[in-house]
Protein backbone atom coordinates (compact mmCIF):
# COMPACT_ATOMS: atom_id res chain seq x y z
CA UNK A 1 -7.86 -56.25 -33.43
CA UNK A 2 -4.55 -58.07 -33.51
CA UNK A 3 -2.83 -60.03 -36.28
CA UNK A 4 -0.86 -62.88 -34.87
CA UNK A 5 1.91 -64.07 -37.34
CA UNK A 6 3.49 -68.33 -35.69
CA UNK A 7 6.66 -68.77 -37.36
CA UNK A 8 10.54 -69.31 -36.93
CA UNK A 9 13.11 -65.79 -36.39
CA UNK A 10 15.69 -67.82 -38.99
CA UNK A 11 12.72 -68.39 -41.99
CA UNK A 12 12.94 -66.15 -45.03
CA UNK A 13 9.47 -66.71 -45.22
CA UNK A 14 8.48 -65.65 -41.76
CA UNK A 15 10.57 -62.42 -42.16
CA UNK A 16 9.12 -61.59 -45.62
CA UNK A 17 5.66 -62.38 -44.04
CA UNK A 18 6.34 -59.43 -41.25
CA UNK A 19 7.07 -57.17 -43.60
CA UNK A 20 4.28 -57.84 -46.07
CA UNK A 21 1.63 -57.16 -43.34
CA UNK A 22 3.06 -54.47 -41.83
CA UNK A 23 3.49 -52.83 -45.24
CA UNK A 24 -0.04 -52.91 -46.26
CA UNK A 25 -1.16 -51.79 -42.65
CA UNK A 26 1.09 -48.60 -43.22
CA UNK A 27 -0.64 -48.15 -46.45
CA UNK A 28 -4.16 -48.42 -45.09
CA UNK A 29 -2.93 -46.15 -42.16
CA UNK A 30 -4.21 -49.33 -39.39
CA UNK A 31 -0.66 -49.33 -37.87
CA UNK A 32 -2.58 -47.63 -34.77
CA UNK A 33 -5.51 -49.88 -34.93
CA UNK A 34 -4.33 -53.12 -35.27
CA UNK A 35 -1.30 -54.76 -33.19
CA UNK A 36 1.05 -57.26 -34.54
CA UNK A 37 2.00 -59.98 -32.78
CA UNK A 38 4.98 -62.06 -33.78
CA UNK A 39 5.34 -65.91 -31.80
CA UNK A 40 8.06 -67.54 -33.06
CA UNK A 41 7.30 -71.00 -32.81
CA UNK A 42 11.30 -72.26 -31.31
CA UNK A 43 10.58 -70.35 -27.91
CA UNK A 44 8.55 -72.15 -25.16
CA UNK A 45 6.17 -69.30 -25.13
CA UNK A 46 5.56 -68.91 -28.92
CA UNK A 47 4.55 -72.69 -28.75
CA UNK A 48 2.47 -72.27 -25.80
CA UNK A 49 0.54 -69.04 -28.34
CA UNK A 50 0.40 -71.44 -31.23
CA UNK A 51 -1.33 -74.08 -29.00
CA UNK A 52 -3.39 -71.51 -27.84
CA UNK A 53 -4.21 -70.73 -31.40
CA UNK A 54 -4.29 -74.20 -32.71
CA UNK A 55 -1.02 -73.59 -34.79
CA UNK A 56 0.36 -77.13 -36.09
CA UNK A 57 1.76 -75.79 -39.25
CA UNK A 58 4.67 -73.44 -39.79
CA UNK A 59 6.65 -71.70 -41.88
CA UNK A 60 4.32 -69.11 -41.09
CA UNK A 61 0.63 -69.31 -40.02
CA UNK A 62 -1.37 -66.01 -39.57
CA UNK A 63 -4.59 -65.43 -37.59
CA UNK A 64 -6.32 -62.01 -37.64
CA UNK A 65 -8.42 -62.01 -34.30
CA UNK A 66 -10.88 -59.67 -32.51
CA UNK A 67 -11.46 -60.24 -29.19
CA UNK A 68 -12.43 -63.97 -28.93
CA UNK A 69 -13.34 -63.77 -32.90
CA UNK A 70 -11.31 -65.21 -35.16
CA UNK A 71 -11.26 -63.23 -38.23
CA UNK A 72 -9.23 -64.68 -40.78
CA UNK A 73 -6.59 -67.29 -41.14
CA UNK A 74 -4.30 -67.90 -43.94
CA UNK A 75 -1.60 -71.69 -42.99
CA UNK A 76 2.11 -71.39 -45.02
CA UNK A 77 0.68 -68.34 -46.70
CA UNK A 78 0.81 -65.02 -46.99
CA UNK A 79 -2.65 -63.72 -47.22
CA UNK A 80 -4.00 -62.19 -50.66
CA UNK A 81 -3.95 -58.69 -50.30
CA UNK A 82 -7.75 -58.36 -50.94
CA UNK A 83 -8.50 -61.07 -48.72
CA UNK A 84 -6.73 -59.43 -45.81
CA UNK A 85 -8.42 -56.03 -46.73
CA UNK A 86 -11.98 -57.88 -46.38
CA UNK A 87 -10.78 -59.41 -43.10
CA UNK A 88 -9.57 -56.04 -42.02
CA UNK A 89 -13.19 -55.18 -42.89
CA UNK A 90 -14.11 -51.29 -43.15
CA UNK A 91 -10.88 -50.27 -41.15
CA UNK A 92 -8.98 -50.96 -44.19
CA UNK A 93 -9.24 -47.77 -46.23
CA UNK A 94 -8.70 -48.34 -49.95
CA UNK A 95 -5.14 -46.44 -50.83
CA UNK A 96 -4.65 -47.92 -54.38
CA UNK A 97 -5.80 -44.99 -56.46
């Protein structure tokens, strides 16, 4: 499982994004079970991944994937922490108690 996160190295938002997700994949202990993938969208082969990935829109454009599944995908967003959790499905272990 792999989240990919399209954006720019000199966004805010992009930066914040990063450490959002990896944050909550700490706290549901996936840092071993899902990758992340950073493309930043100024590079020739970050636009090559968001073409790939059908990635028009930045700042910021997240796609969870599994294999050839896509699993979630949140454009200019962060995703909602409960929405990312049901993407994760039941590898996200519930640490808010």
């Amino acid at each position: 499982m792999e989240i990919h996160i399209f954006g720019k190295n000199n966004c805010a938002y992009c930066v914040s994004t990063k450490s959002k997700v990896a944050h909550f994949l700490k706290k549901w202990e996936l840092e071993e079970k899902v990758a992340v993938v950073y493309h930043d969208m100024e590079s020739v082969d970050g636009r090559a991944e968001g073409c790939f990935y059908d990635v028009q829109d930045v700042p910021t454009t997240i796609v969870l994937d599994e294999g050839s599944d896509e699993l979630g995908r949140w454009v200019k967003s962060v995703p909602p922490v409960e929405e990312l959790r049901a993407a994760l499905g039941e590898n996200a272990v519930d640490c808010s108690g």
